[in-house]
N, C-alpha and C. Protein backbone atom coordinates (compact mmCIF):
# COMPACT_ATOMS: atom_id res chain seq x y z
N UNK A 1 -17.00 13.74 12.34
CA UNK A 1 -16.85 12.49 11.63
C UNK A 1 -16.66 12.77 10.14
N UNK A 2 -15.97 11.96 9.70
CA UNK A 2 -15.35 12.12 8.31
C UNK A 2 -17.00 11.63 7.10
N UNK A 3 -16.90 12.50 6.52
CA UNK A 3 -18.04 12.47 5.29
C UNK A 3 -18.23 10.77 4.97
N UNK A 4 -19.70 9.98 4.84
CA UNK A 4 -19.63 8.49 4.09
C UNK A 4 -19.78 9.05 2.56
N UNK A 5 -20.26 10.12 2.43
CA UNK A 5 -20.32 10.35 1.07
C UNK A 5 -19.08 10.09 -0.23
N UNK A 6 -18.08 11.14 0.88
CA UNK A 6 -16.57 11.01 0.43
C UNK A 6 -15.77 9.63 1.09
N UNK A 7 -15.46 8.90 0.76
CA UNK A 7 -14.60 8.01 1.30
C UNK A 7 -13.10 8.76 1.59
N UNK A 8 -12.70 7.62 2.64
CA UNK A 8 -11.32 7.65 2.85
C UNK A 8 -10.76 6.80 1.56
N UNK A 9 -9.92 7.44 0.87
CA UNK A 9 -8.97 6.22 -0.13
C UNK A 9 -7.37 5.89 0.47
N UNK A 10 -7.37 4.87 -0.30
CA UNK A 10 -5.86 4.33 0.45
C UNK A 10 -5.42 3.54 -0.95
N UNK A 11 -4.52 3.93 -1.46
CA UNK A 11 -3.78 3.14 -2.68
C UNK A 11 -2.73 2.26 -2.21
N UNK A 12 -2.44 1.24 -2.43
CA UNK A 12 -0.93 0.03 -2.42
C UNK A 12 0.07 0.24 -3.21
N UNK A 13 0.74 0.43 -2.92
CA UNK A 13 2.14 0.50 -4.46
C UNK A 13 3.08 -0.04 -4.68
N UNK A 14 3.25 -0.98 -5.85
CA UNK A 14 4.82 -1.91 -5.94
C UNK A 14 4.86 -1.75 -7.28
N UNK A 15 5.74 -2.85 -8.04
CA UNK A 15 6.43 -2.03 -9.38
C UNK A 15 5.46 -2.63 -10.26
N UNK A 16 4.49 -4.04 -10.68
CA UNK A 16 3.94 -4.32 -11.50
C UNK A 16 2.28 -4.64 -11.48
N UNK A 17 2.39 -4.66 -10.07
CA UNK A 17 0.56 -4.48 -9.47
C UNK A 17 0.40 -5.78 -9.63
N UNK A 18 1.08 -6.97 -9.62
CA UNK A 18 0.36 -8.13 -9.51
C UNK A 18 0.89 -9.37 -8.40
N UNK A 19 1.86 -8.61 -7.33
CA UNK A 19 1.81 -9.09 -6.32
C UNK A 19 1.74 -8.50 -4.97
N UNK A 20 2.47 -7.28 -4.59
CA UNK A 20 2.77 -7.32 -3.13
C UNK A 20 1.51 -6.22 -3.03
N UNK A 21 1.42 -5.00 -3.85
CA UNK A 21 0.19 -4.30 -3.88
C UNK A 21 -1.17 -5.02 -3.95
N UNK A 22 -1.47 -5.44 -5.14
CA UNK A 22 -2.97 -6.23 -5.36
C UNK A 22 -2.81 -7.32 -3.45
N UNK A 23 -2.37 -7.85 -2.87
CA UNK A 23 -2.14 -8.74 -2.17
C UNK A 23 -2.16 -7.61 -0.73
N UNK A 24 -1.70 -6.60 -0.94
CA UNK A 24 -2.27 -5.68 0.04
C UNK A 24 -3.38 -4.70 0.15
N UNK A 25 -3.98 -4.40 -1.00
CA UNK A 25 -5.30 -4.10 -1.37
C UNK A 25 -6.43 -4.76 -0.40
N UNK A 26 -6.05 -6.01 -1.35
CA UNK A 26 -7.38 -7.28 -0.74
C UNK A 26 -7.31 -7.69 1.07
N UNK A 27 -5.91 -7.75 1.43
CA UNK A 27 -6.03 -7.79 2.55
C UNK A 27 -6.17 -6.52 3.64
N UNK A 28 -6.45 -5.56 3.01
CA UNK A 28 -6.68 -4.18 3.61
C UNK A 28 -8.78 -4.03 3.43
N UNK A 29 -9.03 -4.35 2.62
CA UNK A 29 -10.18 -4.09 2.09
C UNK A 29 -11.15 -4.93 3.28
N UNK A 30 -9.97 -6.65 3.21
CA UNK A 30 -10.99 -7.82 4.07
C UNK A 30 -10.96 -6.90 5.36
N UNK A 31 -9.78 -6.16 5.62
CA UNK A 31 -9.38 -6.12 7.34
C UNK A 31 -10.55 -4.55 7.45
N UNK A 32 -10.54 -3.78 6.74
CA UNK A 32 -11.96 -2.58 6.68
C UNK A 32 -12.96 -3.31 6.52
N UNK A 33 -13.38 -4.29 5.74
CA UNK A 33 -14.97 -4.42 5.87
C UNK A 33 -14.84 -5.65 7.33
N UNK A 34 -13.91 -5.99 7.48
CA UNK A 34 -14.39 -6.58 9.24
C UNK A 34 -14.65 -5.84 10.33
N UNK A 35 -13.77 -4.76 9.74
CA UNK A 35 -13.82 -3.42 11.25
C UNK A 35 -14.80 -2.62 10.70
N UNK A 36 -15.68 -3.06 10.89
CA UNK A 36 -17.11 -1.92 10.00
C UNK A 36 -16.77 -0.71 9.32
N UNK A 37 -15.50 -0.71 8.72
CA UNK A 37 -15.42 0.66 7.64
C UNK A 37 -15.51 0.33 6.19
N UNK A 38 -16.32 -0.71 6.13
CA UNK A 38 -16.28 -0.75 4.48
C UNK A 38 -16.63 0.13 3.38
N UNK A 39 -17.86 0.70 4.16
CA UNK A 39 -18.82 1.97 3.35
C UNK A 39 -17.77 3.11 3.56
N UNK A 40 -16.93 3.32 4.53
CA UNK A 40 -15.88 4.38 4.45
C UNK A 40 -14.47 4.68 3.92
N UNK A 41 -14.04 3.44 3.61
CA UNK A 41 -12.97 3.24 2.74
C UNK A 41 -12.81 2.38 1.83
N UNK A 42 -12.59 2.76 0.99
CA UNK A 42 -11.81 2.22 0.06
C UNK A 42 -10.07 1.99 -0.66
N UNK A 43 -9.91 0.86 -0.70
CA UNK A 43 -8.57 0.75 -1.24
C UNK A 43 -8.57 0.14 -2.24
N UNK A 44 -7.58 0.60 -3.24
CA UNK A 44 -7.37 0.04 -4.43
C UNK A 44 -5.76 -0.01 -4.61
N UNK A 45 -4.82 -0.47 -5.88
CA UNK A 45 -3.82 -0.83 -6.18
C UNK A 45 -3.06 -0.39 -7.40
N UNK A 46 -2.07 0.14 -7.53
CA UNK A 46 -1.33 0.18 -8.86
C UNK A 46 0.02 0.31 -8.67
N UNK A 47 0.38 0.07 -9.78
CA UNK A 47 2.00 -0.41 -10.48
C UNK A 47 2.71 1.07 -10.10
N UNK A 48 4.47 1.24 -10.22
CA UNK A 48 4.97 2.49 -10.40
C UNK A 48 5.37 2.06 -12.23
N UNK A 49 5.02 0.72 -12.71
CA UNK A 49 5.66 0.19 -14.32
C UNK A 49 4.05 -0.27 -15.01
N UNK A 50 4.53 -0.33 -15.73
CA UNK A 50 3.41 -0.18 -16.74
C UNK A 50 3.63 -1.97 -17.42
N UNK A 51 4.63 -2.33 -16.48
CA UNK A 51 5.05 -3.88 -17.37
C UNK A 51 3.87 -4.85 -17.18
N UNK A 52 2.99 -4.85 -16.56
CA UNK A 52 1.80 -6.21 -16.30
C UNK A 52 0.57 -5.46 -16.03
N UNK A 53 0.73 -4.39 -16.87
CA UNK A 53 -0.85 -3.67 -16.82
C UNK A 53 -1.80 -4.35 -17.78
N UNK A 54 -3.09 -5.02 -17.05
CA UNK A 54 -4.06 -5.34 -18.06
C UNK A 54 -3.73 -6.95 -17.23
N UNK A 55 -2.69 -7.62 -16.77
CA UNK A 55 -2.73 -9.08 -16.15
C UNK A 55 -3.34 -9.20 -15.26
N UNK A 56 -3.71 -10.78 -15.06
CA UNK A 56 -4.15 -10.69 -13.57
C UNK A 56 -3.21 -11.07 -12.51
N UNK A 57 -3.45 -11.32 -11.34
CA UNK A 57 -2.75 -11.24 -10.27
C UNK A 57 -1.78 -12.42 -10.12
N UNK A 58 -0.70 -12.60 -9.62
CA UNK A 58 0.55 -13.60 -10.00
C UNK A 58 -0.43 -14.62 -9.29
N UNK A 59 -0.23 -16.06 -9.86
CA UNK A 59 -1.20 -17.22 -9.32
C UNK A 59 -0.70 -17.26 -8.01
N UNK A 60 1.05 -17.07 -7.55
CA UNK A 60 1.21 -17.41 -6.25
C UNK A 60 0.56 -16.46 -5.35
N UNK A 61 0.52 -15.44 -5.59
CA UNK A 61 -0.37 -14.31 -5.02
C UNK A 61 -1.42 -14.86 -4.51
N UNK A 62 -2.07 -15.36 -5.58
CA UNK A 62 -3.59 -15.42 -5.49
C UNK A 62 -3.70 -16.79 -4.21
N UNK A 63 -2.94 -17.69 -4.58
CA UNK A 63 -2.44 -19.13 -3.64
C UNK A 63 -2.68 -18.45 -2.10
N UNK A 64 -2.16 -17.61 -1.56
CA UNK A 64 -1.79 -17.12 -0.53
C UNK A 64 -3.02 -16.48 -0.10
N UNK A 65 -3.66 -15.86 -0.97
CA UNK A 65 -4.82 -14.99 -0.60
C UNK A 65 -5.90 -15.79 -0.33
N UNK A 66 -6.20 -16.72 -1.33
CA UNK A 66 -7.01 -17.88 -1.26
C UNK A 66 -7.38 -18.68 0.03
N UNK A 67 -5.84 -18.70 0.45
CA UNK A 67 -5.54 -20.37 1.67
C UNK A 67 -6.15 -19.20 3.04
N UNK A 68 -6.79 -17.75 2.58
CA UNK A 68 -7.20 -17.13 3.83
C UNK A 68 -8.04 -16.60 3.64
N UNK A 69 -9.11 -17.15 2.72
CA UNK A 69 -10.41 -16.88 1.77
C UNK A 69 -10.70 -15.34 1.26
N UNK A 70 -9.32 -14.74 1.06
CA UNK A 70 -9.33 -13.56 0.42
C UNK A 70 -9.27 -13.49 -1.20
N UNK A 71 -10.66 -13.50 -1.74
CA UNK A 71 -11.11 -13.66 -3.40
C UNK A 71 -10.01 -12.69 -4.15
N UNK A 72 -9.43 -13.29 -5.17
CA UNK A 72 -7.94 -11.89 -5.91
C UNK A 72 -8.60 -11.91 -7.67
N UNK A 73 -9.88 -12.94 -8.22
CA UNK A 73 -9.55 -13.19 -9.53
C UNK A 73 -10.20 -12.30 -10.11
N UNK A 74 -10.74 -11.17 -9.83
CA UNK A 74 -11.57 -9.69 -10.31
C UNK A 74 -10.01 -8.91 -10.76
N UNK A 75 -9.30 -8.67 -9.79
CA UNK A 75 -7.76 -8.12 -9.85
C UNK A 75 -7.16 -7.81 -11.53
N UNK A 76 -6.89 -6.82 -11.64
CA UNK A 76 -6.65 -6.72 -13.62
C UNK A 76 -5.40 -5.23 -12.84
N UNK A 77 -4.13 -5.79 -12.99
CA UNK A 77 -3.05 -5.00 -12.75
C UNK A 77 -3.24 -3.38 -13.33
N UNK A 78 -2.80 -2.31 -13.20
CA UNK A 78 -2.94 -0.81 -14.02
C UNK A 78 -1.48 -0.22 -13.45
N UNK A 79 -1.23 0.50 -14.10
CA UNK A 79 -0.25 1.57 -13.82
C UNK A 79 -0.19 2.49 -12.93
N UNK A 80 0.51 3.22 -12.37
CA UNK A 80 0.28 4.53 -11.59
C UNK A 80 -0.25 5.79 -12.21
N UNK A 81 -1.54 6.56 -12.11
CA UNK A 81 -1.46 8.10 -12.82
C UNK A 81 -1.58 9.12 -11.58
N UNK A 82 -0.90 10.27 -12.40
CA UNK A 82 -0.24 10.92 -11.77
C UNK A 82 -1.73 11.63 -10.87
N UNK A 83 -3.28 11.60 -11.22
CA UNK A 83 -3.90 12.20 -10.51
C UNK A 83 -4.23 11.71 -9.65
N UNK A 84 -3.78 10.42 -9.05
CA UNK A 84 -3.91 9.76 -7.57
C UNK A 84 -3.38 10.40 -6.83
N UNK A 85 -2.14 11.30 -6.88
CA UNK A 85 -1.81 11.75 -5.86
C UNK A 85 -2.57 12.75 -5.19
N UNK A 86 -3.45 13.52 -5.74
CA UNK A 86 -4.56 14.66 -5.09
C UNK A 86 -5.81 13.67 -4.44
N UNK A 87 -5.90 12.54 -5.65
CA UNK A 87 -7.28 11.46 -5.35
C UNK A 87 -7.20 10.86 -3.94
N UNK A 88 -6.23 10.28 -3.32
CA UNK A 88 -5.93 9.91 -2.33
C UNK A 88 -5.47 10.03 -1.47
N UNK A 89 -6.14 9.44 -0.29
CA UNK A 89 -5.63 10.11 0.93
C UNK A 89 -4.50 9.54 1.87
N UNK A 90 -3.95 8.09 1.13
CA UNK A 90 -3.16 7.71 2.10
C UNK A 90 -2.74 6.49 0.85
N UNK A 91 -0.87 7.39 0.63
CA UNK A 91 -0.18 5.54 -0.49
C UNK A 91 0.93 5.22 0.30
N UNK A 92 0.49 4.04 -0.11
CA UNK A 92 1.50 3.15 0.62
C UNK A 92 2.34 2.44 -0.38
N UNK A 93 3.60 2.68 -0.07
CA UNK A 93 4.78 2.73 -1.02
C UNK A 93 5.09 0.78 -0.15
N UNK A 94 5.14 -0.15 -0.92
CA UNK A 94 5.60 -1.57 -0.56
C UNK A 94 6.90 -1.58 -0.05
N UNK A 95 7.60 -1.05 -1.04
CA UNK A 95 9.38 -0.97 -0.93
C UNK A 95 9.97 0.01 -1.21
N UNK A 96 11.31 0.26 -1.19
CA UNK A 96 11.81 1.40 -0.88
C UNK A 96 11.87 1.91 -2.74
N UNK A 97 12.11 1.38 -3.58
CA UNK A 97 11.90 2.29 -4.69
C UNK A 97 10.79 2.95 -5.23
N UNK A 98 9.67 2.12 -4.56
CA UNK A 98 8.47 2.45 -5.23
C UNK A 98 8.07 3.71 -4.05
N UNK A 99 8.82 3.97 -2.78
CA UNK A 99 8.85 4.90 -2.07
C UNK A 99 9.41 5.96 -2.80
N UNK A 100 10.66 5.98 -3.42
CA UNK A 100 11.32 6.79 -3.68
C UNK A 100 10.46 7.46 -5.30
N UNK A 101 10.17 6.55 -5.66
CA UNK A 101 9.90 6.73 -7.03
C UNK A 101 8.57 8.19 -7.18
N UNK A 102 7.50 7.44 -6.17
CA UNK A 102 6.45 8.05 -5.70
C UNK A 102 7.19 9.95 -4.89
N UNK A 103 7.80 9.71 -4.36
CA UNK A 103 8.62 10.97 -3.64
C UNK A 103 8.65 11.96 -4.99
N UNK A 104 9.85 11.23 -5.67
CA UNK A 104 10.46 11.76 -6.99
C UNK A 104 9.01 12.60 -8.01
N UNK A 105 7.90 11.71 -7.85
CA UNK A 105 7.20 12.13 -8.49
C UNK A 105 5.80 13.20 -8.20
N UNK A 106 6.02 13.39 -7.29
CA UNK A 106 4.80 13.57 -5.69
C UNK A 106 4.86 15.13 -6.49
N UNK A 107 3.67 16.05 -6.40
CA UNK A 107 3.76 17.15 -7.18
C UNK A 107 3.90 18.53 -5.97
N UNK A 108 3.86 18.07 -4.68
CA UNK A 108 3.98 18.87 -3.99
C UNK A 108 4.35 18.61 -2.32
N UNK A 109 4.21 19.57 -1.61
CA UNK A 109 4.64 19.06 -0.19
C UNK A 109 3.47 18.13 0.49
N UNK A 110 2.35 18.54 0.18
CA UNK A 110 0.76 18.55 0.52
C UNK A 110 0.64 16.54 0.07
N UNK A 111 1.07 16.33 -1.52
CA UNK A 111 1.34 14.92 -1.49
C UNK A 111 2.35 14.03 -0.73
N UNK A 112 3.45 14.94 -0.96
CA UNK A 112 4.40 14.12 0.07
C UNK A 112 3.99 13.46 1.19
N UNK A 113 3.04 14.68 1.99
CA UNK A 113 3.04 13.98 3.71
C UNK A 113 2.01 12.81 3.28
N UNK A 114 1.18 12.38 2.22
CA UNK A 114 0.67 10.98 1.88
C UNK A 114 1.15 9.85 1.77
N UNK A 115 2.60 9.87 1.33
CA UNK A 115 3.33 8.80 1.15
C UNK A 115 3.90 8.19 2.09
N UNK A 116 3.64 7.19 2.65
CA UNK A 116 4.42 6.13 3.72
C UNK A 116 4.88 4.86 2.81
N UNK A 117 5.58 4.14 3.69
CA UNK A 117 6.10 2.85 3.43
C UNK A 117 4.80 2.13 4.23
N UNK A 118 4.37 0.84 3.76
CA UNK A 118 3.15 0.63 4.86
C UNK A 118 3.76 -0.21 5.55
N UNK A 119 5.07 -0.02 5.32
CA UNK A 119 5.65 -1.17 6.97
C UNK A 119 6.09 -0.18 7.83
N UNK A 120 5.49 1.11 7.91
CA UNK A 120 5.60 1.76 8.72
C UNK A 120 4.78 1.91 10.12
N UNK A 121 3.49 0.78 9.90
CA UNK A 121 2.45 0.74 10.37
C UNK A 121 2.61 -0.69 11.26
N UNK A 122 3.64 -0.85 10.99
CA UNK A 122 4.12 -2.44 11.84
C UNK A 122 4.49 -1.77 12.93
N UNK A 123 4.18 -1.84 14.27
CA UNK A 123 4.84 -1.83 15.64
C UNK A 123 6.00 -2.39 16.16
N UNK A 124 6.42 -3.65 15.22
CA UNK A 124 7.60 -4.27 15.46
C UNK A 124 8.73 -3.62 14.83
N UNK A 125 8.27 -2.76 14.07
CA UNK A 125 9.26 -2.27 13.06
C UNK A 125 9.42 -0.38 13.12
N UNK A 126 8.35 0.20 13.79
CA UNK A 126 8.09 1.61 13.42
C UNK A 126 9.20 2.26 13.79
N UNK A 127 9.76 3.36 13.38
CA UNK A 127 10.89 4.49 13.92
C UNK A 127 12.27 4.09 13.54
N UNK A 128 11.87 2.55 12.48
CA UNK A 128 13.49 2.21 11.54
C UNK A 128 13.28 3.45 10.59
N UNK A 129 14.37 3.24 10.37
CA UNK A 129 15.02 3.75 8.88
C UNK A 129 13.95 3.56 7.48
N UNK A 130 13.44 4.08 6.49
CA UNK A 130 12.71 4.31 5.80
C UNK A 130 13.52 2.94 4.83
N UNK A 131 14.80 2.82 4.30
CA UNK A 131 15.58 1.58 3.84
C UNK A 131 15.32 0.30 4.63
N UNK A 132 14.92 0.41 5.80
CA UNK A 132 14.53 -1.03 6.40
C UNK A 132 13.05 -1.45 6.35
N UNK A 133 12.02 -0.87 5.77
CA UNK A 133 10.59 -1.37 5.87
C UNK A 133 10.16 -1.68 4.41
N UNK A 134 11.21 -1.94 3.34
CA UNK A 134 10.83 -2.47 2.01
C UNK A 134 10.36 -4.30 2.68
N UNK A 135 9.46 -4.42 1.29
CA UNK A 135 8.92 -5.77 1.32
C UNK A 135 9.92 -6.23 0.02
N UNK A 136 10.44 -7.30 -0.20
CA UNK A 136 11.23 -7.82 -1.61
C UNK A 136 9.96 -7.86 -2.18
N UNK A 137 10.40 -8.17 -3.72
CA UNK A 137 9.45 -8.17 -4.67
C UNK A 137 9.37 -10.12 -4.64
N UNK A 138 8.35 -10.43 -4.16
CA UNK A 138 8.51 -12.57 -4.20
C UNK A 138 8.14 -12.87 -5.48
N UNK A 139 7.96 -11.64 -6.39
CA UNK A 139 7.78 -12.85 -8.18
C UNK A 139 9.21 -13.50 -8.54
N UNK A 140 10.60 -12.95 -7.98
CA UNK A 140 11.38 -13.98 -8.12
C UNK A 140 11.93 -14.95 -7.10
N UNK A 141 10.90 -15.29 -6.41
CA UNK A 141 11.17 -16.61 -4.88
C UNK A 141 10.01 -17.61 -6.21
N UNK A 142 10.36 -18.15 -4.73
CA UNK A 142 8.82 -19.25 -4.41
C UNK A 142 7.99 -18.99 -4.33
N UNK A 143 6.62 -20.15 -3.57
CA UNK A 143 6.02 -20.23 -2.53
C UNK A 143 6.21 -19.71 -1.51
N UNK A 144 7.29 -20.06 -0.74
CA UNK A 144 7.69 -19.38 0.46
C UNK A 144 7.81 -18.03 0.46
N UNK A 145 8.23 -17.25 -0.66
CA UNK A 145 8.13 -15.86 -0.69
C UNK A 145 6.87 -15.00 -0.31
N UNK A 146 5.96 -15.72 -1.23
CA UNK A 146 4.81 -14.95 -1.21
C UNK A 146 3.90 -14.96 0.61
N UNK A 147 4.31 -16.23 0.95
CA UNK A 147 4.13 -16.53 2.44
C UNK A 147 4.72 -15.42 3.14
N UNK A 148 5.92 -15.09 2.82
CA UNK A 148 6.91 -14.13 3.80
C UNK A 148 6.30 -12.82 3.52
N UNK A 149 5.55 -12.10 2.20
CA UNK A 149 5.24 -11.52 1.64
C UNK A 149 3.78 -11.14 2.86
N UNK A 150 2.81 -12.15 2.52
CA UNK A 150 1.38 -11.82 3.48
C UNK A 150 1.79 -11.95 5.24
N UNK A 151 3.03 -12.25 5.65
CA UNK A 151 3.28 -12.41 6.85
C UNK A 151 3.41 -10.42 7.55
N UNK A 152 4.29 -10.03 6.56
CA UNK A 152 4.93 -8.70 6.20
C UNK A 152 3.70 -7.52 6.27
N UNK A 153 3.01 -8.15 5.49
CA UNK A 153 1.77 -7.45 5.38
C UNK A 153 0.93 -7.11 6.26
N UNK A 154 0.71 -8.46 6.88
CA UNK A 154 -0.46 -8.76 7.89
C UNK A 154 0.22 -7.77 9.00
N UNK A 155 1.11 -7.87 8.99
CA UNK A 155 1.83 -7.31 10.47
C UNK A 155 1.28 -5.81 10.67
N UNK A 156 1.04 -5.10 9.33
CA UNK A 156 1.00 -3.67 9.14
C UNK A 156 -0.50 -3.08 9.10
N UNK A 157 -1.14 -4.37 9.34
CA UNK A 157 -3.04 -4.22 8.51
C UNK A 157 -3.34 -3.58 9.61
N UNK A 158 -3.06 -3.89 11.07
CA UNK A 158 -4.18 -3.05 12.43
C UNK A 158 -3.16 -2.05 12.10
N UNK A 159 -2.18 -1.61 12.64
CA UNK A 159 -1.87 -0.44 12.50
C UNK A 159 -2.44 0.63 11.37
N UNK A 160 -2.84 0.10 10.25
CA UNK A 160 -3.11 1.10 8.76
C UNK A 160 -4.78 1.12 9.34
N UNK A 161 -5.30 0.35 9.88
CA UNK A 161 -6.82 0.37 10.17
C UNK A 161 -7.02 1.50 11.32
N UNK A 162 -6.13 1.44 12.61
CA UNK A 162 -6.23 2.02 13.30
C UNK A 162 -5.90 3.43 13.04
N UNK A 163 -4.98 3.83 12.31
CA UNK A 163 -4.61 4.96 12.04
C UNK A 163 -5.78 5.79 10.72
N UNK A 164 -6.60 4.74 9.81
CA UNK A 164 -7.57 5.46 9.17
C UNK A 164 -8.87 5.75 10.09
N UNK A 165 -9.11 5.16 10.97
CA UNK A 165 -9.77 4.96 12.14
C UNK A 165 -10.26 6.63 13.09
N UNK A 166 -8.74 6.48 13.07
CA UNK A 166 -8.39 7.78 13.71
C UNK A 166 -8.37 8.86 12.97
N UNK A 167 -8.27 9.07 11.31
CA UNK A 167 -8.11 9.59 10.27
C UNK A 167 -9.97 10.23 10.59
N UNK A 168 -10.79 9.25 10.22
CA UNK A 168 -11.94 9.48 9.98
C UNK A 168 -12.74 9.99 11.63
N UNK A 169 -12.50 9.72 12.11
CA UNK A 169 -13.02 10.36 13.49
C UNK A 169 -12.40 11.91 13.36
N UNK A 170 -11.25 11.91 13.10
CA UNK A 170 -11.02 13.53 13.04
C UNK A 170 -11.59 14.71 12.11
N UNK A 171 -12.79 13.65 11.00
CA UNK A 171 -12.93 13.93 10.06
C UNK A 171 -11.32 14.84 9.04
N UNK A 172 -10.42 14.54 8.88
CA UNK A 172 -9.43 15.26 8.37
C UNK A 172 -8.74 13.44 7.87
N UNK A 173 -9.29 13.40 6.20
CA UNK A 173 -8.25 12.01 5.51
C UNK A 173 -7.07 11.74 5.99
N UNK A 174 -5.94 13.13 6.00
CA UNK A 174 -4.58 12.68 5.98
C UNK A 174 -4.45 13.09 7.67
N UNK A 175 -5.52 12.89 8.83
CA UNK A 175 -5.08 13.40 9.78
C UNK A 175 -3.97 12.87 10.29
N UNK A 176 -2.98 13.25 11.23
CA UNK A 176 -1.95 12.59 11.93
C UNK A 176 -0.71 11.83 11.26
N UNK A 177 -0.50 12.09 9.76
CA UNK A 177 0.27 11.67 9.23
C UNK A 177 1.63 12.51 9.15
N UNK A 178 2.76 11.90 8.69
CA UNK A 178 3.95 11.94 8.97
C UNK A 178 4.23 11.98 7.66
N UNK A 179 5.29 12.61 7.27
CA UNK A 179 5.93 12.64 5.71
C UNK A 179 7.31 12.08 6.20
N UNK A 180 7.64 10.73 5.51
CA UNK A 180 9.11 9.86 5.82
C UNK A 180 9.84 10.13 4.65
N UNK A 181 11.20 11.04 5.25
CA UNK A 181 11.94 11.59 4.30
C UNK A 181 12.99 10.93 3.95
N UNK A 182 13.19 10.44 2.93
CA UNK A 182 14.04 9.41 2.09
C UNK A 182 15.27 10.56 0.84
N UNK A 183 16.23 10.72 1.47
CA UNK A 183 17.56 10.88 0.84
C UNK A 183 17.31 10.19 -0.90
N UNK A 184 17.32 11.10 -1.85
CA UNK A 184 17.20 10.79 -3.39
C UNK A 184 18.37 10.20 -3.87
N UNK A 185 19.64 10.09 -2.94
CA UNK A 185 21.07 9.87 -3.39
C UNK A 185 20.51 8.23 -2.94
N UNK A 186 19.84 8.07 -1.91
CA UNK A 186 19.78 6.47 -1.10
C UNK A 186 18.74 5.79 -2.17
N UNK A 187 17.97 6.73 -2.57
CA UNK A 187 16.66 5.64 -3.55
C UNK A 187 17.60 5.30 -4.78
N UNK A 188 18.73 6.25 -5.21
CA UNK A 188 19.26 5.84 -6.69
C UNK A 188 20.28 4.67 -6.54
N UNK A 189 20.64 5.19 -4.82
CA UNK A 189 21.98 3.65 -5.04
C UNK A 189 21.09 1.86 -4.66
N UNK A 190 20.11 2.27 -3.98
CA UNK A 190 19.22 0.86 -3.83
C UNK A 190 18.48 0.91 -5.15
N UNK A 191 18.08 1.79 -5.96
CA UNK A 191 17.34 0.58 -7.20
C UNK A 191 18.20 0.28 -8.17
């Protein structure tokens, strides 16, 4: 069994930390402390931009999180640093740049196999193309975005539970993980 001392960590990643990440944080955190791993993991959130570091979480965000009594107003956006990538044991890239970006920046092979898309963890979706499991960014929708946004999400929460699940029984963080290899020519023509 995996150490309670050491937690499992799990980071979220999108470009400004104040919607699709912070919004997958909280709903990762609610979906571990329901499945009795609260004392064993932890997840937290950051930006690949430094543009809304120090804000809090987009109100529609928070709208969405709210209407499913998931609390967001503690939430204070931060940047990405580069020593998360050793710190953690499992990031989850939102969309495909912040996949690529994270790749681009990953300091070794050992980080690489950390990085997923977390719509990789959707069953409806697993064994696409690494270009098909981006989430859009909904700070420029609606309402309805951010809806389409926690729909996206939700889809991916048992799968990411089950697979840390399995992580921590093996005692080994990154057990059973996969490194999804994304073409650097494909991340430059999509961002």
């Amino acid at each position: 069994m995996y150490s309670a001392s050491s937690p499992y960590r799990i980071i979220t990643v999108c470009t400004g930390n104040i919607c699709r990440s912070p919004m997958a944080e909280l709903m990762l955190t609610e979906a571990f402390d329901a499945g009795g791993l609260g004392g064993a993991v932890v997840v937290d959130s950051a930006g690949t931009t430094s543009y809304e570091a120090g804000h809090p979480i987009d109100p529609r965000a928070a709208r969405v999180l709210s209407a499913h009594r998931i609390r967001s107003e503690k939430h204070v956006a931060r940047s990405w640093r580069q020593e998360w990538f050793r710190e953690r044991d499992l990031i989850l890239a939102l969309d495909v740049d912040h996949y690529g970006w994270l790749h681009e920046a990953a300091p070794d092979s050992q980080t690489l196999a950390k990085i997923r898309m977390l719509r990789s963890f959707d069953p409806a979706v697993a064994g696409r193309s690494t270009l098909d499991l981006g989430i859009e960014d909904p700070w420029y929708g609606g309402h309805h975005d951010f809806d389409v946004t926690w729909n996206l999400i939700r889809a991916a929460v048992p799968g990411i539970v089950a697979h840390t699940r399995a992580a921590l029984a093996a005692g080994h963080p990154g057990a059973g993980q996969q490194a999804q290899h994304l073409d650097p020519q494909q991340v430059r023509s999509i961002s």
